[in-house]
Protein backbone atom coordinates (compact mmCIF):
# COMPACT_ATOMS: atom_id res chain seq x y z
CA UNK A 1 -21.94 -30.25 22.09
CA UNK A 2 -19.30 -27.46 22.46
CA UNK A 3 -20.54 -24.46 20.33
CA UNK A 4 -17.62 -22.20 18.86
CA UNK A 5 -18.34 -18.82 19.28
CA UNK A 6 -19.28 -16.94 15.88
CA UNK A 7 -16.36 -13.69 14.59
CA UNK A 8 -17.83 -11.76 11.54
CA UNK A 9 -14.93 -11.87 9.04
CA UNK A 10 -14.50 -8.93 6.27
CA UNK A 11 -11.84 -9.81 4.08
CA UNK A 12 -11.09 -7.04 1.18
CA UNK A 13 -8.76 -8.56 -1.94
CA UNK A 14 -6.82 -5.49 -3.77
CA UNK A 15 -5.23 -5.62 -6.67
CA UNK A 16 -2.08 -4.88 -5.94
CA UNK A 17 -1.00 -4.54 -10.04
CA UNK A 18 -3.90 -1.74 -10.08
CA UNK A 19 -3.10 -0.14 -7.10
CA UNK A 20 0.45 0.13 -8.12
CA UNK A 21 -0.64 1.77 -11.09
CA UNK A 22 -3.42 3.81 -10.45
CA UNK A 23 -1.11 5.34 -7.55
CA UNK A 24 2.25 5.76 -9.80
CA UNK A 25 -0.02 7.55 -12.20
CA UNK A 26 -2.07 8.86 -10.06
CA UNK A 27 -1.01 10.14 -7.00
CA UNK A 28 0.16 13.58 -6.24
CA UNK A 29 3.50 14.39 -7.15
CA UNK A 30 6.14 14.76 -3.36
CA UNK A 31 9.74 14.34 -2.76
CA UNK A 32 11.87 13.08 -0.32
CA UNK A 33 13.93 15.04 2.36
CA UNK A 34 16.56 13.48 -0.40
CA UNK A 35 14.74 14.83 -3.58
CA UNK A 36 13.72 10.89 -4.82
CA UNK A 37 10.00 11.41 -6.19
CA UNK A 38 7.73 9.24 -3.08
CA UNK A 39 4.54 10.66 -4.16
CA UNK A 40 3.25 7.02 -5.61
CA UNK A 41 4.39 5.31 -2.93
CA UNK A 42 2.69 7.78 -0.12
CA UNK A 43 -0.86 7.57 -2.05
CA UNK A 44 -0.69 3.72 -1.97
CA UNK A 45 -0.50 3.56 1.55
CA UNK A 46 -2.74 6.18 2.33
CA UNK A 47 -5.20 3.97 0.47
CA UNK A 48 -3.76 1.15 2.33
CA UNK A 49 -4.50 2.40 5.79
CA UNK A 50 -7.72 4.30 4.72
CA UNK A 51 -8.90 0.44 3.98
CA UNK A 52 -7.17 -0.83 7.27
CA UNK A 53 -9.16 1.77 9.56
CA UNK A 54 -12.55 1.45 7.76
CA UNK A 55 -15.48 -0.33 9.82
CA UNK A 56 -15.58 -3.48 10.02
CA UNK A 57 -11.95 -4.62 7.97
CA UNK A 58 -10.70 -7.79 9.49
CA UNK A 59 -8.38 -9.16 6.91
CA UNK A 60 -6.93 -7.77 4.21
CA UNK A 61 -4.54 -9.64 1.39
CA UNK A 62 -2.93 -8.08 -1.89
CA UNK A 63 -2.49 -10.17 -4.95
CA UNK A 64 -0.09 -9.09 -7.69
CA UNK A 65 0.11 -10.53 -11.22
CA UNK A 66 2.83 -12.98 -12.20
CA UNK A 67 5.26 -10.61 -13.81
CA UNK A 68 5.75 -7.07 -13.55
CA UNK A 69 8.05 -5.32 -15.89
CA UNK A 70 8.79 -1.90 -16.45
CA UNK A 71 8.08 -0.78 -20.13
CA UNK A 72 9.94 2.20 -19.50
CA UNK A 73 13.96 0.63 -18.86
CA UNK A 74 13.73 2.38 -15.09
CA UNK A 75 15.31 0.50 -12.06
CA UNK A 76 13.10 0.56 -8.87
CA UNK A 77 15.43 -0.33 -6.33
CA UNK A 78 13.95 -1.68 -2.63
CA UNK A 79 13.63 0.91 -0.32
CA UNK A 80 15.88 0.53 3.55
CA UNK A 81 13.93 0.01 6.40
CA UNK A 82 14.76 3.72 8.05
CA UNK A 83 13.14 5.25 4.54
CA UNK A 84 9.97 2.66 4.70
CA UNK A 85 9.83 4.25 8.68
CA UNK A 86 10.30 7.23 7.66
CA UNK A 87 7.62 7.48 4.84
CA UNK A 88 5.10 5.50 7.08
CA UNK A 89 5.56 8.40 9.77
CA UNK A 90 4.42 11.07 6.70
CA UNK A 91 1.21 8.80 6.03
CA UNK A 92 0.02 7.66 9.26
CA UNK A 93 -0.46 10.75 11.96
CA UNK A 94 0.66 10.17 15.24
């Protein structure tokens, strides 16, 4: 009988809705080099990779509920891939 070797699996499930929440409301207040307010979305994934480079994470997923809409009438429009570089550079050192 062939035995399978044995890989401890951690798997953390956020709530993404929360998260999204806790860090629009949350989070310190920081601009841009453009002026656009980025301080929720820096505080998420600070959380993010604090999670990611704890001991012992192997797998992480993010569930979101069905619908989100914004109570408030604001657009949030997706963000280009040189300004998602750009603001992972400000969270993760190095």
């Amino acid at each position: 009988m062939n035995k399978q070797p044995r890989h401890n699996v951690n798997v953390h499930l956020i709530d993404g809705t929360y998260e999204q929440f806790r860090s629009y409301f949350g989070a310190p207040k920081r601009k841009s080099p453009d002026g656009r307010e980025v301080g929720a979305t820096v505080g998420l994934l600070r959380n993010l990779v604090a999670l990611l480079a704890s001991s012992g994470t192997t797998h992480v997923a993010c569930a979101f509920d069905h619908v989100i809409e914004s109570r408030c009438g604001t657009h949030i429009r997706p963000i280009s891939q040189p300004e998602r570089h750009a603001l992972i550079r400000n969270v993760v050192p190095g």
